[in-house]
C-alpha atoms as a PDB file:
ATOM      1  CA  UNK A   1     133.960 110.590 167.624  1.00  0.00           C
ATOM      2  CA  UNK A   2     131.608 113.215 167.267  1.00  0.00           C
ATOM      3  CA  UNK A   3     133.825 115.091 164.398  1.00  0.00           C
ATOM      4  CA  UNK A   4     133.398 111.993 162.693  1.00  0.00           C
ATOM      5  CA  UNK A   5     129.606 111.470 163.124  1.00  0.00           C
ATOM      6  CA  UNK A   6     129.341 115.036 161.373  1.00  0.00           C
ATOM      7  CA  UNK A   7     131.485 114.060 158.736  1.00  0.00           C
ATOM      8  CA  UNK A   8     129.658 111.209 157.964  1.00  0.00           C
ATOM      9  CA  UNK A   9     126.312 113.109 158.230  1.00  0.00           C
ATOM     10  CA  UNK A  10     127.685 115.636 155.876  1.00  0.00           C
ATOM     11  CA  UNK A  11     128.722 112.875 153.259  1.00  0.00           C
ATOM     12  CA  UNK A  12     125.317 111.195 153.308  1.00  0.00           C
ATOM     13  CA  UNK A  13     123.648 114.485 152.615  1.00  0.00           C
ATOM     14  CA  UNK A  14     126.001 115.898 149.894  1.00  0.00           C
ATOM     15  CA  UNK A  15     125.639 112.171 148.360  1.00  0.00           C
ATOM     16  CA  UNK A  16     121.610 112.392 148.710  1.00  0.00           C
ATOM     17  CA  UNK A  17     121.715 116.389 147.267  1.00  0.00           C
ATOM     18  CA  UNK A  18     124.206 115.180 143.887  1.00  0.00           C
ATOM     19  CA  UNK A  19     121.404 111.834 143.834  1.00  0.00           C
ATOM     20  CA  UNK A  20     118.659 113.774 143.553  1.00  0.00           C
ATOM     21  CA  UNK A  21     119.924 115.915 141.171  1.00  0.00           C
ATOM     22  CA  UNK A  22     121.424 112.796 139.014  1.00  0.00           C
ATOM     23  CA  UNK A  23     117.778 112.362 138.643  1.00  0.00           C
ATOM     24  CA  UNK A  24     115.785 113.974 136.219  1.00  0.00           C
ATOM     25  CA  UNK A  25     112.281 113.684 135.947  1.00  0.00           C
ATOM     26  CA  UNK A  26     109.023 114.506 133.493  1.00  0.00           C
ATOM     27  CA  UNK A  27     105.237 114.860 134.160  1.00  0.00           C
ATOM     28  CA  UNK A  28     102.857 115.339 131.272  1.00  0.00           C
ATOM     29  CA  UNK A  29      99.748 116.988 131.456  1.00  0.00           C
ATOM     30  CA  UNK A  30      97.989 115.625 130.733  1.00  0.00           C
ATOM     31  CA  UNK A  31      99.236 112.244 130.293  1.00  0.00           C
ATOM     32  CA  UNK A  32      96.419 110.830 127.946  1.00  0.00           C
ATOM     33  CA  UNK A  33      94.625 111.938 125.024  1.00  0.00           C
ATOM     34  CA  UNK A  34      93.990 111.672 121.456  1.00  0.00           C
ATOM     35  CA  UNK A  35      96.566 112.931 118.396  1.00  0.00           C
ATOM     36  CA  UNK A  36      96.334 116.692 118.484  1.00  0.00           C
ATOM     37  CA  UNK A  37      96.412 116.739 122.098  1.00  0.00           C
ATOM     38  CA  UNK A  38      98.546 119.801 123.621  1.00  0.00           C
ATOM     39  CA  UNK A  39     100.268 118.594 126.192  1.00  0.00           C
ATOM     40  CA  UNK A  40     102.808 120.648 128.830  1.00  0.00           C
ATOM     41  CA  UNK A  41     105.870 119.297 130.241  1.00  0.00           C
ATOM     42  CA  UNK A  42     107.062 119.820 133.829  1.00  0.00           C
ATOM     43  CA  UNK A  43     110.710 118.865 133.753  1.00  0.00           C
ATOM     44  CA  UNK A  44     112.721 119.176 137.147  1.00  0.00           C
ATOM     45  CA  UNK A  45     116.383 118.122 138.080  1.00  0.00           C
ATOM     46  CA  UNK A  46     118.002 118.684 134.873  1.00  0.00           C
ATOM     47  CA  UNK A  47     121.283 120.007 134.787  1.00  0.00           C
ATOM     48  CA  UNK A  48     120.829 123.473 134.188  1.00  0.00           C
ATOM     49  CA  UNK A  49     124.426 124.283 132.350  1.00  0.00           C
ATOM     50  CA  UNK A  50     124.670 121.401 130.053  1.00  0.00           C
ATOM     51  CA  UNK A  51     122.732 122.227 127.280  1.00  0.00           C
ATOM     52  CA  UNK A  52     119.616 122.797 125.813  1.00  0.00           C
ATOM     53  CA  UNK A  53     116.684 119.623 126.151  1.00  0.00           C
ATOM     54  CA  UNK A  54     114.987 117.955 123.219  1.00  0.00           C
ATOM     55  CA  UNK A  55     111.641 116.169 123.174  1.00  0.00           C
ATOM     56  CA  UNK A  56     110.938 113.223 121.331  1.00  0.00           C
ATOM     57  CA  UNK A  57     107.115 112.059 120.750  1.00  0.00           C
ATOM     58  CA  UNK A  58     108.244 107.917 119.959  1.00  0.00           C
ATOM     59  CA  UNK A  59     111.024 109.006 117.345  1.00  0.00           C
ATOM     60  CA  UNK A  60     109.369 112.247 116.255  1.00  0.00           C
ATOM     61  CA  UNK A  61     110.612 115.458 117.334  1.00  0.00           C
ATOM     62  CA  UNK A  62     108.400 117.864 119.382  1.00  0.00           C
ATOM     63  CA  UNK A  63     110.511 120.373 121.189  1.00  0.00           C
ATOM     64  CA  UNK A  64     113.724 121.364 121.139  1.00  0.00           C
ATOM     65  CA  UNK A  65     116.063 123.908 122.538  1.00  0.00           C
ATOM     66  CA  UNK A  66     113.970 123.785 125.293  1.00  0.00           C
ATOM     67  CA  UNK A  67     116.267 125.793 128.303  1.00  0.00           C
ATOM     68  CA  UNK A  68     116.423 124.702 131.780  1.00  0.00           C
ATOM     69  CA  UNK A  69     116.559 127.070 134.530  1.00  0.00           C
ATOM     70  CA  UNK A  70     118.838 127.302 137.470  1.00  0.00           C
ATOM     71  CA  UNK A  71     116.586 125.555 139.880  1.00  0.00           C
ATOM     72  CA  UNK A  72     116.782 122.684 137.396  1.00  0.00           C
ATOM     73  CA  UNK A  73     113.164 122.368 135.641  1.00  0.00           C
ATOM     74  CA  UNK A  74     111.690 123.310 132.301  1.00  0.00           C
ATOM     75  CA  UNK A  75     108.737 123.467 131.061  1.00  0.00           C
ATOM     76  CA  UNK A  76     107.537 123.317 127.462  1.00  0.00           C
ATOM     77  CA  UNK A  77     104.280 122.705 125.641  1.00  0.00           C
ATOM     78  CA  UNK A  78     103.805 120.073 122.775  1.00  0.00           C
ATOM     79  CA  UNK A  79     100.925 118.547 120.086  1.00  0.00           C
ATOM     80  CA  UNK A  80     100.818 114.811 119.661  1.00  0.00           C
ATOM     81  CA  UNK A  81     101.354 113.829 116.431  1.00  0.00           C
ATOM     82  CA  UNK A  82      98.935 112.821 114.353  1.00  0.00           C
ATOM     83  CA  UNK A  83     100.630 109.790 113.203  1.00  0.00           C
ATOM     84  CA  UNK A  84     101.238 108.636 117.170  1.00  0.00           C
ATOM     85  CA  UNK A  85     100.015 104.668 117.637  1.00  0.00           C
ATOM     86  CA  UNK A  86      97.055 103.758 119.549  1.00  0.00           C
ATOM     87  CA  UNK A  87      98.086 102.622 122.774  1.00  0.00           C
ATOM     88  CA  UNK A  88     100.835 103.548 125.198  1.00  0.00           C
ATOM     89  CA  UNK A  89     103.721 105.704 123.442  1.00  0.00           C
ATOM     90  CA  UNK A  90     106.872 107.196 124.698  1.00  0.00           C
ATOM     91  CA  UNK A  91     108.015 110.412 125.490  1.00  0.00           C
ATOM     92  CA  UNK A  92     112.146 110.825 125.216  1.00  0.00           C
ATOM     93  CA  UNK A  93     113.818 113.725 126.775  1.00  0.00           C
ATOM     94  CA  UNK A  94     117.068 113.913 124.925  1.00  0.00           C
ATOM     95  CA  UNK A  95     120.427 115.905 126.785  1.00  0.00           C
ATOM     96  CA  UNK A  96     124.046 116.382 126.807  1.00  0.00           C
ATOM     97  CA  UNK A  97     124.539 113.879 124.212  1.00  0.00           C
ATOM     98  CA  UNK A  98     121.946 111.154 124.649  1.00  0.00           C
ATOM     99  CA  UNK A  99     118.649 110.001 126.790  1.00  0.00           C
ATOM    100  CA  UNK A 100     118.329 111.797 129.540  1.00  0.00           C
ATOM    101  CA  UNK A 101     114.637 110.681 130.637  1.00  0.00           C
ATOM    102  CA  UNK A 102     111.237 109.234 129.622  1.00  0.00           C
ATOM    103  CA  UNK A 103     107.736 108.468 130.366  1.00  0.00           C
ATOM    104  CA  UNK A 104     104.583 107.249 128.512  1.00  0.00           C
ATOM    105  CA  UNK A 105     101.281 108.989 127.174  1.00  0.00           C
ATOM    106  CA  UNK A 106      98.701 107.090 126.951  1.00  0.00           C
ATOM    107  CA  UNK A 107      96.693 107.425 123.304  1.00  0.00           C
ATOM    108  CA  UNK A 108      92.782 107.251 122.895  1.00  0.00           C
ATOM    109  CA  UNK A 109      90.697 107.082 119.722  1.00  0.00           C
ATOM    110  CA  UNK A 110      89.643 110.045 118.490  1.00  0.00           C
ATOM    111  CA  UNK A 111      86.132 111.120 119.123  1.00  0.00           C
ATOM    112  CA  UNK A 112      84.639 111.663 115.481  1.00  0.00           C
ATOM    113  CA  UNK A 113      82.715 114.782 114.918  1.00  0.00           C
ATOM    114  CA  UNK A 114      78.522 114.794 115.074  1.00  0.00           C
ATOM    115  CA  UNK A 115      77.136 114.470 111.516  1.00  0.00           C
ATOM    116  CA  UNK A 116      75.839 118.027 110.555  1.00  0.00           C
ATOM    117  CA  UNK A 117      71.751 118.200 110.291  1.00  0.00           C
ATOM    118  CA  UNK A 118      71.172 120.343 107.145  1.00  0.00           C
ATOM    119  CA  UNK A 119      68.099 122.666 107.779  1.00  0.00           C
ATOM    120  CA  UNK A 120      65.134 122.781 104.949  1.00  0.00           C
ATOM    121  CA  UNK A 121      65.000 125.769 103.327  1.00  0.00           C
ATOM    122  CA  UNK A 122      61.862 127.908 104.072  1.00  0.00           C
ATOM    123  CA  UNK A 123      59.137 127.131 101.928  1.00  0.00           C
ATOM    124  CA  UNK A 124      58.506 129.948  99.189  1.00  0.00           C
ATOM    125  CA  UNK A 125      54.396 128.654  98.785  1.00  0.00           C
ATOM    126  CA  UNK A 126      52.467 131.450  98.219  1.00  0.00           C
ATOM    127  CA  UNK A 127      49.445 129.365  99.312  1.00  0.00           C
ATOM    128  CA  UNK A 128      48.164 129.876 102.584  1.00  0.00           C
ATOM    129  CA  UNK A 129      47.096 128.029 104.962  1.00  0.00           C
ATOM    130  CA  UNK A 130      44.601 124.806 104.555  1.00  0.00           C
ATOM    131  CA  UNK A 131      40.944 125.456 105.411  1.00  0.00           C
ATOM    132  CA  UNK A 132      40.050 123.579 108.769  1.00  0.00           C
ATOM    133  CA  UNK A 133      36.831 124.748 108.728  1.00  0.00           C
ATOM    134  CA  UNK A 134      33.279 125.384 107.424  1.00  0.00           C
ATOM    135  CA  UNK A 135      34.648 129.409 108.475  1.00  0.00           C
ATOM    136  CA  UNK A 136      37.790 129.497 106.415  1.00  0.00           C
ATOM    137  CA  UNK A 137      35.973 130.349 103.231  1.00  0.00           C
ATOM    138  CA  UNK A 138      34.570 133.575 103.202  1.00  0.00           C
ATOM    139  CA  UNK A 139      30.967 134.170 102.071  1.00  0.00           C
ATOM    140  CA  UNK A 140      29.882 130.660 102.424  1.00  0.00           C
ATOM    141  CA  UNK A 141      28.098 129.018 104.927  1.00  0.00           C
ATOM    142  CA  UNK A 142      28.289 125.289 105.926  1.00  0.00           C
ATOM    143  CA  UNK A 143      25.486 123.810 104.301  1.00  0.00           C
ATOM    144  CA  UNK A 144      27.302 125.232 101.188  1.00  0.00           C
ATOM    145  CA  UNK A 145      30.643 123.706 102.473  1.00  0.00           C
ATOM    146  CA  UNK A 146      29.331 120.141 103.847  1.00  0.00           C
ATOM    147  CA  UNK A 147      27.374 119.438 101.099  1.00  0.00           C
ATOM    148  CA  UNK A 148      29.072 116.886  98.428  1.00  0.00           C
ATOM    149  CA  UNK A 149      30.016 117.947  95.013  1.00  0.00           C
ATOM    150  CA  UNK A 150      28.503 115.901  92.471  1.00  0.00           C
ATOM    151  CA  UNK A 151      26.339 115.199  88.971  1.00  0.00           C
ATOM    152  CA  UNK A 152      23.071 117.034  89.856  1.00  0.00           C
ATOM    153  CA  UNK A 153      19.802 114.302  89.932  1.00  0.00           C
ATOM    154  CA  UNK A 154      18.375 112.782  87.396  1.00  0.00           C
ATOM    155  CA  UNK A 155      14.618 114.762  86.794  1.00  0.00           C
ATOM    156  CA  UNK A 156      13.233 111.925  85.402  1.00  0.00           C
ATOM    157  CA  UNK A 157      12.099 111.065  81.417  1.00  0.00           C
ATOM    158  CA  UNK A 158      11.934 115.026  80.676  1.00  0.00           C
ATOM    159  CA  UNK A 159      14.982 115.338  81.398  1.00  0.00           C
ATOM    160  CA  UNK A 160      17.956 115.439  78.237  1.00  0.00           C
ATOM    161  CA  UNK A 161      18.896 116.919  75.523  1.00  0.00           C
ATOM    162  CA  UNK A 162      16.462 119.856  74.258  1.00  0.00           C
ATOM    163  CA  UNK A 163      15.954 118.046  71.321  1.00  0.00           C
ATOM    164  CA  UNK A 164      14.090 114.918  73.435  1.00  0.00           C
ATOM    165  CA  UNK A 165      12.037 117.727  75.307  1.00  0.00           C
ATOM    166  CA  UNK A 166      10.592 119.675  72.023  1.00  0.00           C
ATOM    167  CA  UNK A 167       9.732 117.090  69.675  1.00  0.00           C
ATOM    168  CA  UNK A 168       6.705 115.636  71.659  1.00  0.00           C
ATOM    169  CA  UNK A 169       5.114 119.062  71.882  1.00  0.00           C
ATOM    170  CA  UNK A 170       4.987 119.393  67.748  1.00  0.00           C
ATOM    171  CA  UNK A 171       1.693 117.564  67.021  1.00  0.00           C
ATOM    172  CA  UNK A 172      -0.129 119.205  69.736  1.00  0.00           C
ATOM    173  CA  UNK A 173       0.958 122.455  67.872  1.00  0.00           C
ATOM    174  CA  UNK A 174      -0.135 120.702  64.804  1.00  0.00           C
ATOM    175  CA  UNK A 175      -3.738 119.533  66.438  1.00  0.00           C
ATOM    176  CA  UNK A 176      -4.448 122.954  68.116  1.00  0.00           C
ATOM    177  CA  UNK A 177      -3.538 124.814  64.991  1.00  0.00           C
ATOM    178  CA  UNK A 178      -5.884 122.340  62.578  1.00  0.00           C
ATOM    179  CA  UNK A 179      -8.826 123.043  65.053  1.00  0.00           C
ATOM    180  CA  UNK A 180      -8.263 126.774  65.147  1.00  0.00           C
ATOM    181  CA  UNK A 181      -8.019 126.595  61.003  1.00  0.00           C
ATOM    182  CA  UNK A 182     -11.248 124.462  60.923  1.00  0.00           C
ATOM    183  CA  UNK A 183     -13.385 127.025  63.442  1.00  0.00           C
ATOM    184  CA  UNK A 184     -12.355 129.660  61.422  1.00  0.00           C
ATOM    185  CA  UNK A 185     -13.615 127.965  58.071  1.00  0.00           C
ATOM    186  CA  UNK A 186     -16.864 126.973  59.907  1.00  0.00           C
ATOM    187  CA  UNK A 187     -17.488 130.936  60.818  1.00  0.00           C
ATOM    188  CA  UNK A 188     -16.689 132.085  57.476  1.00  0.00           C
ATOM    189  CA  UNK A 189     -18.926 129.674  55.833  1.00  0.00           C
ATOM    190  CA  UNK A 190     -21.643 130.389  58.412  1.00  0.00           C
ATOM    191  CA  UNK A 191     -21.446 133.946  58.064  1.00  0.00           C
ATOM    192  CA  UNK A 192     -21.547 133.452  54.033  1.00  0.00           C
ATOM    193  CA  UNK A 193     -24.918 131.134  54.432  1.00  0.00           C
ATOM    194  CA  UNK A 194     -26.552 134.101  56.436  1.00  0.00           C
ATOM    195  CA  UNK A 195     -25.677 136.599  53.666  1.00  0.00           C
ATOM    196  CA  UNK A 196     -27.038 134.273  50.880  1.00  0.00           C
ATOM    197  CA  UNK A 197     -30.409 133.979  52.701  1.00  0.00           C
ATOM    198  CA  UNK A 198     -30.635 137.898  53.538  1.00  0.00           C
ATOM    199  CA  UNK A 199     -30.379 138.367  49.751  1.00  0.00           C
ATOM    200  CA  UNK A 200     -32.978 135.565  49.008  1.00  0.00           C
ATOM    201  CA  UNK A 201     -35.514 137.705  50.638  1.00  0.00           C
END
């Protein structure tokens, strides 16, 4: 009875050893992600003498030849494609003449890139910097500064063209140069009576 116990313990484990090994598994890491992803497979309990393992991205091939050790596990490193749908997607592993194995990758949008701010030039103004003060001109002061360009004020009926400003001044020429003629005449003809009556007596 107990020969047969051990048996029977011995049968269950050898079944649960060749189940396990029946059994071949994949993780992805990581398991989501947009296309261009890299992603690394961890394959384990794979028959390590029948073949080499192919990879299969939906119906597009990623990997192949991939080699699997004694111990039963591979490992192998992939890009999602970038024509993979939206969504939840397969992953085939592909052995010994058909599917071996498969799990899903999850796809997100891709995440567009920031628009590019374009940076002004430098300016190449050779002017300087804007007064902000009575003191930003030199050799003025700010009476000079404050004070409002504009027409200069009106000096009253004198003031316009020369023309205006000579022509009232002409007779008074005329007047003072008729009286100086005149005083003149009046000496001379003075001055000619005296000599007429000197000669008289």
């Amino acid at each position: 009875m107990v020969a047969g116990m051990a048996i029977a313990l011995l049968n269950t484990s050898t079944l649960a050893k060749a189940d396990t090994t029946s059994s071949p598994h994949v993780l992805l890491d990581p398991s989501s992600g947009p296309p261009g992803t890299s992603v690394t497979v961890h394959g384990s309990s794979f028959c390590s003498s029948c073949g080499g393992i192919e990879i299969d991205f939906l119906t597009t091939p990623v990997a192949k030849g991939l080699t699997v050790a004694s111990d039963g596990s591979f490992q192998a490193t992939f890009l999602v494609p970038g024509s993979a749908l939206a969504g939840t997607d397969t992953v085939n592993v592909y052995g010994q003449g058909g599917l071996l194995t498969q799990t899903t990758f999850s796809m997100t949008p891709s995440i567009p890139a920031p628009p590019s701010t374009a940076t002004p030039p430098p300016s190449t103004s050779s002017a300087g910097p804007t007064p902000s003060g009575p003191s930003a001109i030199p050799g003025t002061t700010p009476s000079m500064i404050s004070s409002p360009v504009g027409p200069s004020p009106t000096l009253g009926p004198s003031a316009g063209p020369p023309s205006a400003r000579i022509t009232p001044t002409a007779p008074r020429l005329a007047f003072v140069l008729g009286v100086t003629v005149a005083l003149i005449s009046a000496a001379l003809l003075a001055a000619l009576a005296l000599i007429a009556l000197r000669r008289r007596r």
